[in-house]
Protein backbone atom coordinates (compact mmCIF):
# COMPACT_ATOMS: atom_id res chain seq x y z
CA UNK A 1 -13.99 63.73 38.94
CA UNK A 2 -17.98 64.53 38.45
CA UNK A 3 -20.31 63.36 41.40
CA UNK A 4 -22.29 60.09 40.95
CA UNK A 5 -25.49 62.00 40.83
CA UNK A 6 -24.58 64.01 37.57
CA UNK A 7 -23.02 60.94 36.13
CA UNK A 8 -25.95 58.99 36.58
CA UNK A 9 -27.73 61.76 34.82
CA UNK A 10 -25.41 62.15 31.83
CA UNK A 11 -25.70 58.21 31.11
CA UNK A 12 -29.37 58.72 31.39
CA UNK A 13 -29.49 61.64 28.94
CA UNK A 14 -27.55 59.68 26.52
CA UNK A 15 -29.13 56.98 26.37
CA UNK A 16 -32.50 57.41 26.25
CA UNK A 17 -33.91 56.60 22.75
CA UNK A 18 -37.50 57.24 21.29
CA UNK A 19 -37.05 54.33 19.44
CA UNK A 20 -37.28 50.91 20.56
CA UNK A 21 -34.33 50.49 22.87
CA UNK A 22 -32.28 47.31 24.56
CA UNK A 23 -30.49 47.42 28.30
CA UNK A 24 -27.34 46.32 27.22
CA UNK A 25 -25.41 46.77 31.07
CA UNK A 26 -24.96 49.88 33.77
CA UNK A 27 -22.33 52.24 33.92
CA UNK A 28 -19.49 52.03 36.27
CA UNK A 29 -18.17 55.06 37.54
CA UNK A 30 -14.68 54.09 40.19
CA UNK A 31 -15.05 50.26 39.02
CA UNK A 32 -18.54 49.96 40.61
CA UNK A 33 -21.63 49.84 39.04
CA UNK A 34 -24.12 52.46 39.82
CA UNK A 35 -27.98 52.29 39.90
CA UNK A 36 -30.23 54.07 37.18
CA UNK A 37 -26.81 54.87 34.97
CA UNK A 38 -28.74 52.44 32.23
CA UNK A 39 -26.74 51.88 29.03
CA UNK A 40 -29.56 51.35 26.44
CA UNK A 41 -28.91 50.24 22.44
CA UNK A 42 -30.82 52.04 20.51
CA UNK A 43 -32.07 49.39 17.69
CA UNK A 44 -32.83 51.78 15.14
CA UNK A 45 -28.84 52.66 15.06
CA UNK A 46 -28.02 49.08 14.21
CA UNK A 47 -27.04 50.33 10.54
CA UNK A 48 -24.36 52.22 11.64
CA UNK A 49 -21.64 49.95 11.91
CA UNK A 50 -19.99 49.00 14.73
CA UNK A 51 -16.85 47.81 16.31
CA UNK A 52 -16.49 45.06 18.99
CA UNK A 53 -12.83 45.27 20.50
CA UNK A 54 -10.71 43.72 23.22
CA UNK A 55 -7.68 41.45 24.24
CA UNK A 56 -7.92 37.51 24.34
CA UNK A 57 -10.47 36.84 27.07
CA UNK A 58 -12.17 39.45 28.12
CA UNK A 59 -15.84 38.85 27.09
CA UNK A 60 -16.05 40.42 23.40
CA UNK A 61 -17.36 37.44 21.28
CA UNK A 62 -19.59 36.85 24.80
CA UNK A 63 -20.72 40.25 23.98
CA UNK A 64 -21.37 39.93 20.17
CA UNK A 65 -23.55 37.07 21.40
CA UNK A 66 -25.78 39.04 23.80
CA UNK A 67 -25.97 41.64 20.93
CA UNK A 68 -27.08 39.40 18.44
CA UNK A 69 -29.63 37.98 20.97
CA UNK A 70 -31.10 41.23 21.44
CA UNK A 71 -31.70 41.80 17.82
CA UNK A 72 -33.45 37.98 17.38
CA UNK A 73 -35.60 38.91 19.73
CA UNK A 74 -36.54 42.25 18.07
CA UNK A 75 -37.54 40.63 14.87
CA UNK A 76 -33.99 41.12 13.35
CA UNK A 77 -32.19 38.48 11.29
CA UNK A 78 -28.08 38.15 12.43
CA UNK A 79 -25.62 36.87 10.20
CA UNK A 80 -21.67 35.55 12.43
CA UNK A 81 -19.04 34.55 10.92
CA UNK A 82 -17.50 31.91 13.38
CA UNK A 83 -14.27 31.75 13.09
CA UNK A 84 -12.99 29.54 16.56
CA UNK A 85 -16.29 27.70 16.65
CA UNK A 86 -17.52 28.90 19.96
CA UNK A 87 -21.07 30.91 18.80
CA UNK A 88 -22.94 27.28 18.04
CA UNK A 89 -24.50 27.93 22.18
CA UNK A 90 -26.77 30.25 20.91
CA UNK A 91 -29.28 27.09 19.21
CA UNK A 92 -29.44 26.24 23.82
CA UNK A 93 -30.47 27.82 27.10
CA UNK A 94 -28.18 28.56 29.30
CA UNK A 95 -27.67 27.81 32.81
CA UNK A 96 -27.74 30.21 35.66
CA UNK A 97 -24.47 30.10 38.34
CA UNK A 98 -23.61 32.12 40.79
CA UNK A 99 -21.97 34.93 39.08
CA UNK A 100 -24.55 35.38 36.53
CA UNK A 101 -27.22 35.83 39.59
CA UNK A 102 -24.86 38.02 41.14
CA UNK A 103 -24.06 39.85 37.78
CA UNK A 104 -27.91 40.07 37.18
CA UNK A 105 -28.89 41.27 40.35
CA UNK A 106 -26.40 44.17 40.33
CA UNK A 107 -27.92 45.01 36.24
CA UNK A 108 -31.15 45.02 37.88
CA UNK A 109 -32.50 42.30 35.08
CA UNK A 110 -34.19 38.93 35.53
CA UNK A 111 -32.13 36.01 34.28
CA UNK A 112 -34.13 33.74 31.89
CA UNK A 113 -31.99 31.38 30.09
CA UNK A 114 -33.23 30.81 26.32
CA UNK A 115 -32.78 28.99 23.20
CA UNK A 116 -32.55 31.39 19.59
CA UNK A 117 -33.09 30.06 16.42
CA UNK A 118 -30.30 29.29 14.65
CA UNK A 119 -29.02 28.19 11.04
CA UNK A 120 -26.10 26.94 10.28
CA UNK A 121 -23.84 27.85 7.12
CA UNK A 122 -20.78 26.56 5.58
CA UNK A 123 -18.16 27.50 3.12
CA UNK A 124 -16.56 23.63 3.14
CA UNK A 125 -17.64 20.44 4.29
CA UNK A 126 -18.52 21.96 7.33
CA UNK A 127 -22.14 20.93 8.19
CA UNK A 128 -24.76 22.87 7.20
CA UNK A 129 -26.26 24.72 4.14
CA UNK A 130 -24.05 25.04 1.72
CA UNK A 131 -22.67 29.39 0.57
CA UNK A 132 -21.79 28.81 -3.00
CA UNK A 133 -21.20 31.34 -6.08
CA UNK A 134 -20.50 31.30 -9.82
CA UNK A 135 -17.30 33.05 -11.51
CA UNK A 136 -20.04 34.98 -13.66
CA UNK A 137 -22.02 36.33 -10.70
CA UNK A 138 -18.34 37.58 -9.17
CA UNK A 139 -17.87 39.53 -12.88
CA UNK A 140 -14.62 41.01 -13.87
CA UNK A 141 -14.43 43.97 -11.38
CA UNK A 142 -14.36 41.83 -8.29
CA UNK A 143 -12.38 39.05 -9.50
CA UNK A 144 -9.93 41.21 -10.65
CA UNK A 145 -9.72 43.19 -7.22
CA UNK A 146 -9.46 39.73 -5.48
CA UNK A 147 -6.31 38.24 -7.50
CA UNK A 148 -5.29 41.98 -6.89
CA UNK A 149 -4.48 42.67 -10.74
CA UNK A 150 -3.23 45.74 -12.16
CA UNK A 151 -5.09 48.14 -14.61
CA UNK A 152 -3.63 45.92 -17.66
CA UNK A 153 -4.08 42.36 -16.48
CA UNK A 154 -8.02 43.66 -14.58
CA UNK A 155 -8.91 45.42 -18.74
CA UNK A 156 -8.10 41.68 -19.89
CA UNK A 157 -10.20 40.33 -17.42
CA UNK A 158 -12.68 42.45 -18.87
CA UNK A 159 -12.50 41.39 -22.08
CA UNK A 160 -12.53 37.54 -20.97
CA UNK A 161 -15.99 38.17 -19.00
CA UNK A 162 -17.02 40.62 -22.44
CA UNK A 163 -16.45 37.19 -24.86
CA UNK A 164 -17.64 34.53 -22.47
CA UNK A 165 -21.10 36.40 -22.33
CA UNK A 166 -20.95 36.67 -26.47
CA UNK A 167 -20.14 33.07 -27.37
CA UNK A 168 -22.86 31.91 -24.09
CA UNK A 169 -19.87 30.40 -21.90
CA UNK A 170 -21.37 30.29 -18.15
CA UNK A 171 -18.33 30.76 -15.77
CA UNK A 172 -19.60 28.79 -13.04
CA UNK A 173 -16.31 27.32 -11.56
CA UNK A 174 -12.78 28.27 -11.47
CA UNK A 175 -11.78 25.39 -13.62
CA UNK A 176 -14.36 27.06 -16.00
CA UNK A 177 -11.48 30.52 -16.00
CA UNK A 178 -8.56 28.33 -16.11
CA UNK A 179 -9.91 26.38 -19.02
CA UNK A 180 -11.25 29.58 -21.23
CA UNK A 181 -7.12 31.65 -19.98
CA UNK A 182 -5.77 28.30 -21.30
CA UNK A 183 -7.73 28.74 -24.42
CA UNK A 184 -7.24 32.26 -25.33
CA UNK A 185 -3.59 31.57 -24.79
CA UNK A 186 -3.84 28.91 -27.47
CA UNK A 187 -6.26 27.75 -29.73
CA UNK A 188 -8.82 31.06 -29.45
CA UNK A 189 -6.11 33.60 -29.13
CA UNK A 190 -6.05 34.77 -33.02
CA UNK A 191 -10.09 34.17 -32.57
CA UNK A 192 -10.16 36.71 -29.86
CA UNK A 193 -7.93 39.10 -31.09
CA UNK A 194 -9.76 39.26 -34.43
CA UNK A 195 -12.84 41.02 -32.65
CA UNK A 196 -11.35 42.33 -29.10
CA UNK A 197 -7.65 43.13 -29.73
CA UNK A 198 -4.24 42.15 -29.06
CA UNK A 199 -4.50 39.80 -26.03
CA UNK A 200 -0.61 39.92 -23.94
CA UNK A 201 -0.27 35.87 -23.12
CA UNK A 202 2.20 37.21 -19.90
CA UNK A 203 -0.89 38.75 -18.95
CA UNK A 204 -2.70 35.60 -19.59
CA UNK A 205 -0.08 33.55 -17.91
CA UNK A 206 -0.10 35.70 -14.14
CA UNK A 207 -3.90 35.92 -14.37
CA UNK A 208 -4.11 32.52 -14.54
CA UNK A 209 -1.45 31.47 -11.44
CA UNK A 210 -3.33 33.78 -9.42
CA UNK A 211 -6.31 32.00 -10.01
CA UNK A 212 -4.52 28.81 -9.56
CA UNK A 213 -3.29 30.11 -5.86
CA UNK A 214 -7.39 30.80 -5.54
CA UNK A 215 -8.19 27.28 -6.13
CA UNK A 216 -5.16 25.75 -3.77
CA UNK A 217 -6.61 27.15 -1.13
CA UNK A 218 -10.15 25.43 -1.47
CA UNK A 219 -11.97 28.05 -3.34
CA UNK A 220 -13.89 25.24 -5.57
CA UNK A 221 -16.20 24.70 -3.10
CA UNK A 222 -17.53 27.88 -3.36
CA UNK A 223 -17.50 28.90 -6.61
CA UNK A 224 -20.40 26.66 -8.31
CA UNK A 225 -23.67 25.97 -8.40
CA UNK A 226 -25.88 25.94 -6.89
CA UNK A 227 -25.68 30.18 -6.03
CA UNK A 228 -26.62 31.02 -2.37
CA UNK A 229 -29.52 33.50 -2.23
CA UNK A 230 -28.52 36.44 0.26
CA UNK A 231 -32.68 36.96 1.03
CA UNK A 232 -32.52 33.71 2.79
CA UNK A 233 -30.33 35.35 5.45
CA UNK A 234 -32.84 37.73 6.13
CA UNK A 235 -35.84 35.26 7.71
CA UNK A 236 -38.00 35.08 10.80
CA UNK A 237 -39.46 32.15 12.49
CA UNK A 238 -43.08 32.12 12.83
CA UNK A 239 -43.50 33.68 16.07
CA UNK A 240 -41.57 36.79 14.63
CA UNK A 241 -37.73 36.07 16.26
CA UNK A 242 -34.94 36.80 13.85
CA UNK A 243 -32.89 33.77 12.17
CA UNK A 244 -29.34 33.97 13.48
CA UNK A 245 -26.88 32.27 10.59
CA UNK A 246 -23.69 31.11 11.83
CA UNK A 247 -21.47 30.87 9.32
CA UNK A 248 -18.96 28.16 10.86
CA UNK A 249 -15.31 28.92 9.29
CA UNK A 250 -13.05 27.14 11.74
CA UNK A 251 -11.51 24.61 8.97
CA UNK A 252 -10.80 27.52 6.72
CA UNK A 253 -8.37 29.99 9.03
CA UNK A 254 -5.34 28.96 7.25
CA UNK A 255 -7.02 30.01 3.95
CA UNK A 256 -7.68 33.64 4.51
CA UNK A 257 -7.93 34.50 0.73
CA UNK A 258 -10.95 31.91 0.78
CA UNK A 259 -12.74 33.87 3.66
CA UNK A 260 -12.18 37.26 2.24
CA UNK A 261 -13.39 36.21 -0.82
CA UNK A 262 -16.64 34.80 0.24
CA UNK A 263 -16.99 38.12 2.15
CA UNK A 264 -16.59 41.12 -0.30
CA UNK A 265 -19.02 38.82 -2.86
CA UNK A 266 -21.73 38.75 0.06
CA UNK A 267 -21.58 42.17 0.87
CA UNK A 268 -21.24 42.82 -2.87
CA UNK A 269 -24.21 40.83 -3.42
CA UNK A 270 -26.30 42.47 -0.59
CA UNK A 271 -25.45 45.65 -1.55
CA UNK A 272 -26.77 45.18 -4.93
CA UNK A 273 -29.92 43.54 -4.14
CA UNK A 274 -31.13 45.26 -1.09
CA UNK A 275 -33.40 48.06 -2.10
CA UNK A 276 -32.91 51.35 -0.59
CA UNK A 277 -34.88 52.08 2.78
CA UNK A 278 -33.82 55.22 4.14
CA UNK A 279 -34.07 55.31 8.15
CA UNK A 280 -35.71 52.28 9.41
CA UNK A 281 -37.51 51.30 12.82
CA UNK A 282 -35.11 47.94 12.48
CA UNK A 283 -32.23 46.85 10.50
CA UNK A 284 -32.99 44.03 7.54
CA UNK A 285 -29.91 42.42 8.94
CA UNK A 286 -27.26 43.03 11.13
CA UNK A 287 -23.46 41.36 10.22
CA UNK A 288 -20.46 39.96 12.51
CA UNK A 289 -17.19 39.57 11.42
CA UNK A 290 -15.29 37.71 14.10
CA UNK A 291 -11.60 37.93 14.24
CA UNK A 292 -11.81 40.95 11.47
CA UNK A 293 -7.68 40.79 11.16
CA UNK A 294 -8.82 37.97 8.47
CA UNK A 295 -10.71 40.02 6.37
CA UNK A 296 -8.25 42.56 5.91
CA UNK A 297 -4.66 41.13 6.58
CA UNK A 298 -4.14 40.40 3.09
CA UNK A 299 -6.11 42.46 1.85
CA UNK A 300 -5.28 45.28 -1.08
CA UNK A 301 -5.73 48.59 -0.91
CA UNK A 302 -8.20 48.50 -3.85
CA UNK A 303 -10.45 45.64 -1.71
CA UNK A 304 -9.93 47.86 0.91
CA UNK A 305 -11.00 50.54 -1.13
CA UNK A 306 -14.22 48.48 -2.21
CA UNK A 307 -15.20 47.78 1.47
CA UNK A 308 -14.85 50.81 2.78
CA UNK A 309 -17.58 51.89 -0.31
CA UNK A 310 -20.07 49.05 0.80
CA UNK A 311 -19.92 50.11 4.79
CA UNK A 312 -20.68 53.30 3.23
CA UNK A 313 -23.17 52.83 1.06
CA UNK A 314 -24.80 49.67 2.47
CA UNK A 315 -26.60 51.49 5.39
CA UNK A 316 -29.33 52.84 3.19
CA UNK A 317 -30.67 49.70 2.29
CA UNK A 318 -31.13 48.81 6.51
CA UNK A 319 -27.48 46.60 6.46
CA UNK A 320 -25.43 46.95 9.49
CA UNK A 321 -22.12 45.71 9.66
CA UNK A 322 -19.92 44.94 13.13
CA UNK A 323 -16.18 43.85 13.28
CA UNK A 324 -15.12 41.89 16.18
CA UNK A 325 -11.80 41.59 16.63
CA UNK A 326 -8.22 42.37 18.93
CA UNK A 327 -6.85 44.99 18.36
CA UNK A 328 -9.06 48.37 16.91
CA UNK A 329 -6.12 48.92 14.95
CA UNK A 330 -6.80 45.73 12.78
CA UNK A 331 -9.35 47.42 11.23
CA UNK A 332 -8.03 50.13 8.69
CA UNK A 333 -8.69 53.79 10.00
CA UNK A 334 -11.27 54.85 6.82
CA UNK A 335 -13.18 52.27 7.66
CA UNK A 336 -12.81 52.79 11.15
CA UNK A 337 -14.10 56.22 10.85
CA UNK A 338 -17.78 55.07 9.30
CA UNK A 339 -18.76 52.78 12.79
CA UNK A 340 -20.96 54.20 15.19
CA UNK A 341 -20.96 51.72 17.72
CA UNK A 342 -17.70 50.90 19.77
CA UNK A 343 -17.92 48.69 22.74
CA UNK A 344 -14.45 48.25 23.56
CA UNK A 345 -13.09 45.64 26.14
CA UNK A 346 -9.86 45.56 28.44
CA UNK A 347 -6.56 45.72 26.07
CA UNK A 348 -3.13 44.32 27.63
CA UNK A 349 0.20 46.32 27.49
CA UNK A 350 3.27 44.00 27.57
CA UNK A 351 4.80 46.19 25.02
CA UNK A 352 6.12 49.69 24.19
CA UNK A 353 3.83 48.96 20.93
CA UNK A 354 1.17 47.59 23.39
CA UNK A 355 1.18 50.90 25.19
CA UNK A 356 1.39 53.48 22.15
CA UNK A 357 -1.50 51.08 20.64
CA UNK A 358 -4.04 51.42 23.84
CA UNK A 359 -3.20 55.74 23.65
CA UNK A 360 -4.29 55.44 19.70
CA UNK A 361 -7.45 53.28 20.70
CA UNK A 362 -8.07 56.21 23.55
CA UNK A 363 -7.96 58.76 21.35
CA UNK A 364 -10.35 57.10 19.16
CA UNK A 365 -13.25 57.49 21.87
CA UNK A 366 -15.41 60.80 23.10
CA UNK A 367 -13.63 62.86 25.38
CA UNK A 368 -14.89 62.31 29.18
CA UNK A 369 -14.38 64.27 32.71
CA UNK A 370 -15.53 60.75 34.00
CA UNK A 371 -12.32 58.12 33.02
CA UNK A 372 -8.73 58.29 32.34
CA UNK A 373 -9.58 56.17 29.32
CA UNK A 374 -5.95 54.94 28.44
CA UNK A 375 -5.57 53.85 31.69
CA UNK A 376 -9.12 52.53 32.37
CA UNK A 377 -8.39 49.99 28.92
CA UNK A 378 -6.02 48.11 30.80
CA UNK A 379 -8.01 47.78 33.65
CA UNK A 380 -11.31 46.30 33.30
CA UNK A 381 -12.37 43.19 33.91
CA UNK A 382 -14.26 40.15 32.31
CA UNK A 383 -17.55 41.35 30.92
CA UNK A 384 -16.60 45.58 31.26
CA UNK A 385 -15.93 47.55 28.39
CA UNK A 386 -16.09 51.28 27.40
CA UNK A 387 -19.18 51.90 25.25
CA UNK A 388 -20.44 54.95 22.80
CA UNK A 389 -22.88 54.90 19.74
CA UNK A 390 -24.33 57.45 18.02
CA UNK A 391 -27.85 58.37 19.24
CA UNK A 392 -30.95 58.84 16.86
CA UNK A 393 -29.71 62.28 15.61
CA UNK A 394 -26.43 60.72 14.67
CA UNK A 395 -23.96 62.15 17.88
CA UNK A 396 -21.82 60.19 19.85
CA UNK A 397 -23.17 59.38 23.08
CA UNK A 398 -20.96 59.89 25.97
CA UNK A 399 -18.56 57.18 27.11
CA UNK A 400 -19.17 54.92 29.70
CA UNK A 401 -17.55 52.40 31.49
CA UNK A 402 -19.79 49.44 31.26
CA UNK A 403 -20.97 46.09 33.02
CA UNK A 404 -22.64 44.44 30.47
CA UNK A 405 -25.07 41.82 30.77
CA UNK A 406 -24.15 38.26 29.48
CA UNK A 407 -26.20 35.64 27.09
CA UNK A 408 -29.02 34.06 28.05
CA UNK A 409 -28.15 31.40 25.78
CA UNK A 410 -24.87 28.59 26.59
CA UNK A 411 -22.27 29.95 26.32
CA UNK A 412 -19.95 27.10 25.39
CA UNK A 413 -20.63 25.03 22.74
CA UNK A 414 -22.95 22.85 21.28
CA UNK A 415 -22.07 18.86 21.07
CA UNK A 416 -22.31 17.20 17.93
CA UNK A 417 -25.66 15.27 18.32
CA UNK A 418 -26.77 19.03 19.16
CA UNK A 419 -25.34 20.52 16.04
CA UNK A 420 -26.49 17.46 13.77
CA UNK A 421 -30.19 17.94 15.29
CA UNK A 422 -30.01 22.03 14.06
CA UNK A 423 -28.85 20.81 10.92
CA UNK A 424 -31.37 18.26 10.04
CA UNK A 425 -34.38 20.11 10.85
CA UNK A 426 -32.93 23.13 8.66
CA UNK A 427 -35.15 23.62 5.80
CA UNK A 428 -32.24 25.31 3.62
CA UNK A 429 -29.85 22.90 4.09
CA UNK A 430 -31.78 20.73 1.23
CA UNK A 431 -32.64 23.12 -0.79
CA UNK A 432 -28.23 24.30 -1.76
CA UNK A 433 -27.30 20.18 -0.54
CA UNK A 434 -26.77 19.24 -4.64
CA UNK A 435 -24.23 20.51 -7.09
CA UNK A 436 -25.90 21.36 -10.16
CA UNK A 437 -22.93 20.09 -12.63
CA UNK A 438 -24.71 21.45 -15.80
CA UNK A 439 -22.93 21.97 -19.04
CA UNK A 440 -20.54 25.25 -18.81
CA UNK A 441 -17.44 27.14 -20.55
CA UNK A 442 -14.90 23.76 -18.98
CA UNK A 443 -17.56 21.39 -21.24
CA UNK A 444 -17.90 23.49 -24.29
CA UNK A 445 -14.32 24.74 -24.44
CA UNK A 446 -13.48 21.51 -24.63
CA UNK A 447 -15.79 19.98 -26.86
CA UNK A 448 -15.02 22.87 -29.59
CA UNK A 449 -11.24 21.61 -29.02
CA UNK A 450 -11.73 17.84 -29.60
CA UNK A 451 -14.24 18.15 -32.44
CA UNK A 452 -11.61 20.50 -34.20
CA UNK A 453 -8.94 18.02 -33.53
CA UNK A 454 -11.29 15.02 -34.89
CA UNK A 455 -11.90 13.81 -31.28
CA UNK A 456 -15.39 12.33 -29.94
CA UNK A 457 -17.06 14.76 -27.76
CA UNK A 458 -17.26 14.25 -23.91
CA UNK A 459 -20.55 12.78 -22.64
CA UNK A 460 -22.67 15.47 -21.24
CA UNK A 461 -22.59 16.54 -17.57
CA UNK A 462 -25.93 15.00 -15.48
CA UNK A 463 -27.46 17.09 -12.95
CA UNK A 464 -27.86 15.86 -9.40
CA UNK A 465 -31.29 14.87 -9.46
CA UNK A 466 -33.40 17.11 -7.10
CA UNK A 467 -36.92 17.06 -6.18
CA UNK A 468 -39.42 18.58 -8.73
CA UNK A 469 -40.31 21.65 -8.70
CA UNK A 470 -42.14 22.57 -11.54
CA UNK A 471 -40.56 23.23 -15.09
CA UNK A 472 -38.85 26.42 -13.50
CA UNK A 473 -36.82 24.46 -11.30
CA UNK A 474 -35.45 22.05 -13.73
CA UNK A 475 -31.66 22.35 -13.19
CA UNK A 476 -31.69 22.10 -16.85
CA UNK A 477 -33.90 25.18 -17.72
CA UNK A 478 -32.62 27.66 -14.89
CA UNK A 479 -28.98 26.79 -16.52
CA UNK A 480 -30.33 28.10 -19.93
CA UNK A 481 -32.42 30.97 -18.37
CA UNK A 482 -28.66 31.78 -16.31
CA UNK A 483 -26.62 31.41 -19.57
CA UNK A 484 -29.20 33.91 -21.78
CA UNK A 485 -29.44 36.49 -18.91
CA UNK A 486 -26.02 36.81 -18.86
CA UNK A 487 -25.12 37.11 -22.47
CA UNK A 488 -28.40 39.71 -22.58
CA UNK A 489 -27.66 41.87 -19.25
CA UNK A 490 -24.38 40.88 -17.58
CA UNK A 491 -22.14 42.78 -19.32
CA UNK A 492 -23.64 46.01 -19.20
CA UNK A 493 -25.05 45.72 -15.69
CA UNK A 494 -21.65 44.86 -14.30
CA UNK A 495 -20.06 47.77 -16.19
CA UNK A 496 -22.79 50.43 -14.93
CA UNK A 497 -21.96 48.50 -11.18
CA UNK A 498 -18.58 48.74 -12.21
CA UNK A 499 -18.10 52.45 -12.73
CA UNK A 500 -19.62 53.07 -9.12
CA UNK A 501 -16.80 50.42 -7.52
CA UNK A 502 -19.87 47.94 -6.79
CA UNK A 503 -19.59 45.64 -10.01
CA UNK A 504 -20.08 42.07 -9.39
CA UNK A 505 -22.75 39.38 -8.54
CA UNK A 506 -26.20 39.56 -9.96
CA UNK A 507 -29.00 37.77 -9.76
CA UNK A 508 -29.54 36.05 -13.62
């Protein structure tokens, strides 16, 4: 083993960053911390991806939190996806003990206990502001890689999206799909195939149960109207702190489709709107995905496919993306590959797979004279973890065993009065609180059907009525404005998206 003198000097060597720069903890070299070994983030990195790993307990979400804080206070928004509930402390101070003193004392920090600003977001009737999207904005390439179609059934798919942008159908909701499969099935289908071609109703038939499984496991609350704008993620309070949205999941675990969904659209969305910045001082935003397994465990390879291209791509436009979760094996190896951060916590081995798991995860990390790193996973403690990023010309720094400092803001949870007090003096949570039920393919479908069978039409849809705006933000004239940008642009923007694997949502 190297001496504690040229350890402290290799820590400080790689991690020492001209740009601005965050103590995240102090490396520990024979399970004690030593002096000076600083382990610094380097802020301007933050688009590189990163992975947050470790067993049940042993500090990782704690240390997504400090993470996060670090960046609010840097002037960067944070967007967590909360999937057990327990990131709502970040809106309080926290409360010095004992072992935070003690933990401080030995990081060489001063404790202050802080509040962040925080927004909260919902997918459900979870409080908060409300993440909606229309079927339209998805367009045929990501729907079809969601209900994990084949080439046949995702072509059809194409064509559906290709006639409901000729005849001015806006696919807001699912029941707006169902209703125009049902009707190309039927009544349309010698319609359709006059000007698009044979149309296979087995096709028609599976495309429509998957979208049926969609919508049984909640997926009408998101897609409608409403549409979320992704810029609102990226705000900062008036004295310059980053917004930290916290998107609170915990009523949707059971409905993994529903969560993966929501989060290939938003990164599909980002991607697609964020203009390209090259290397920036600060990220635009930083992502978490807690508990990661979600997003992926049933997930197809061609979703796979398409989020391995975003974490890609999306660094260029100042997007950084972390995964929190278990196991580093829950997150599949190509995508593994593209994250420069890994601060990985203490793994347990109970198991012969438990063991050959922790020598995979070892192998995944920078060779070091300094650890036996298979054996050092299953050995720290509460709060440690093993730590390497890439530095500011893009090499890994080397790997150190880690204390790492712990939020400054609660770390439990937030009581209800607390999180109803957020909410209600969040100025987005008005401005997505109404369902904009305006007339759409469901309505007009319909209509054409009863006045061809001699029946009276259906009374029109009313808007929630919402605050004026100006004539802009009549519900009724953005509809129309929506419904003529997509029959004018949709279809060929989503095709040119399309042929790079990025087709989907776009701003009408």
């Amino acid at each position: 083993m190297a001496g504690t003198d040229q350890f402290v000097e290799t820590v400080k060597a790689g991690y020492q960053f001209k740009g601005a720069s965050v103590k995240i903890g102090v490396g520990m070299l024979d399970g004690k911390a030593v002096p000076g070994a600083d382990v610094n983030l380097s802020l301007k990195m933050m688009n590189r991806h990163g992975l947050i790993a470790g067993a049940t307990g042993t500090g990782k979400t704690k240390t997504l939190q400090t993470i996060s804080e670090f960046l609010s206070d840097a002037g960067v928004p944070v967007m967590l996806m909360d999937i057990k509930g327990d990131l709502s402390g970040l809106a309080a101070a926290g409360a010095q003990n004992d072992k935070i003193k003690q933990r401080y004392e030995v990081l060489e920090l001063d404790y202050q206990p802080k509040a962040f600003p925080v927004e909260f977001l919902s997918l459900s009737n979870e409080k908060g502001v409300r993440l909606r999207a229309t079927v339209s904005e998805f367009g045929p390439i990501l729907i079809s890689k969601i209900l994990d179609l084949n080439e046949t059934q995702s072509s059809l798919v194409a064509v559906i999206f290709k006639y409901a942008d000729d005849q001015k159908l806006p696919l807001v909701g699912l029941k707006d799909l169902i209703k125009l499969l049902q009707y190309i099935s039927d009544e349309g289908k010698a319609e359709i195939e006059k000007s698009y071609g044979k149309i296979s109703t087995s096709s028609t038939g599976i495309i429509l149960r998957k979208v049926i499984e969609l919508q049984g496991q909640g997926a009408d609350l998101f897609f409608d109207e409403p549409s979320f704008e992704v810029a609102d993620l990226m705000r900062t309070t008036s004295d310059g702190k980053g917004m930290i949205n916290i998107l609170r999941v915990t009523d949707i675990q059971d409905r993994p489709k529903l969560f993966s969904t929501f989060m290939l659209q938003m990164l599909d969305e980002l991607y697609a709107s964020s203009p390209e910045q090259g290397d920036l001082d600060l990220p635009r935003l930083v992502l978490f995905i807690d508990e990661a397994h979600l997003l992926f465990q049933e997930a197809t390879n061609a979703l796979e496919e398409k989020i391995e291209t975003v974490i890609k791509l999306i660094r260029s436009k100042g997007i950084g993306i972390f995964f929190c979760t278990q196991n580093p094996q829950d997150v599949p190896a190509p995508i593994l590959s593209q994250l420069g951060l890994k601060v990985q916590h203490a793994l347990r081995a109970f198991t012969a797979n438990d063991r050959k798991a922790i020598k995979t995860a070892a192998e995944n990390f920078p060779e070091t004279s300094y650890y036996k790193t298979d054996d050092l996973l299953t050995q720290m403690g509460i709060g440690e973890a093993l730590v390497t990023m890439l530095n500011e010309k893009g090499i890994p720094t080397p790997l150190v065993h880690t204390l790492l400092c712990s939020p400054r803001s609660r770390m439990d949870i937030l009581s209800p009065a607390e999180i109803d007090q957020v909410v209600s003096s969040s100025k987005l949570v008005a401005k997505y609180a109404n369902v904009v039920d305006e007339k759409s393919a469901y309505e007009i479908l319909t209509e054409k059907l009863n006045t061809a069978a001699g029946a009276p039409a259906p009374a029109e849809p009313k808007a929630q009525k919402k605050e004026d705006g100006g004539f802009f933000s009549n519900p009724i004239v953005k509809s129309a404005a929506r419904t003529a940008a997509v029959t004018i642009t949709g279809y060929i923007t989503r095709s040119i998206m399309g042929a790079l694997g990025l087709g989907g949502r776009r701003k009408k």
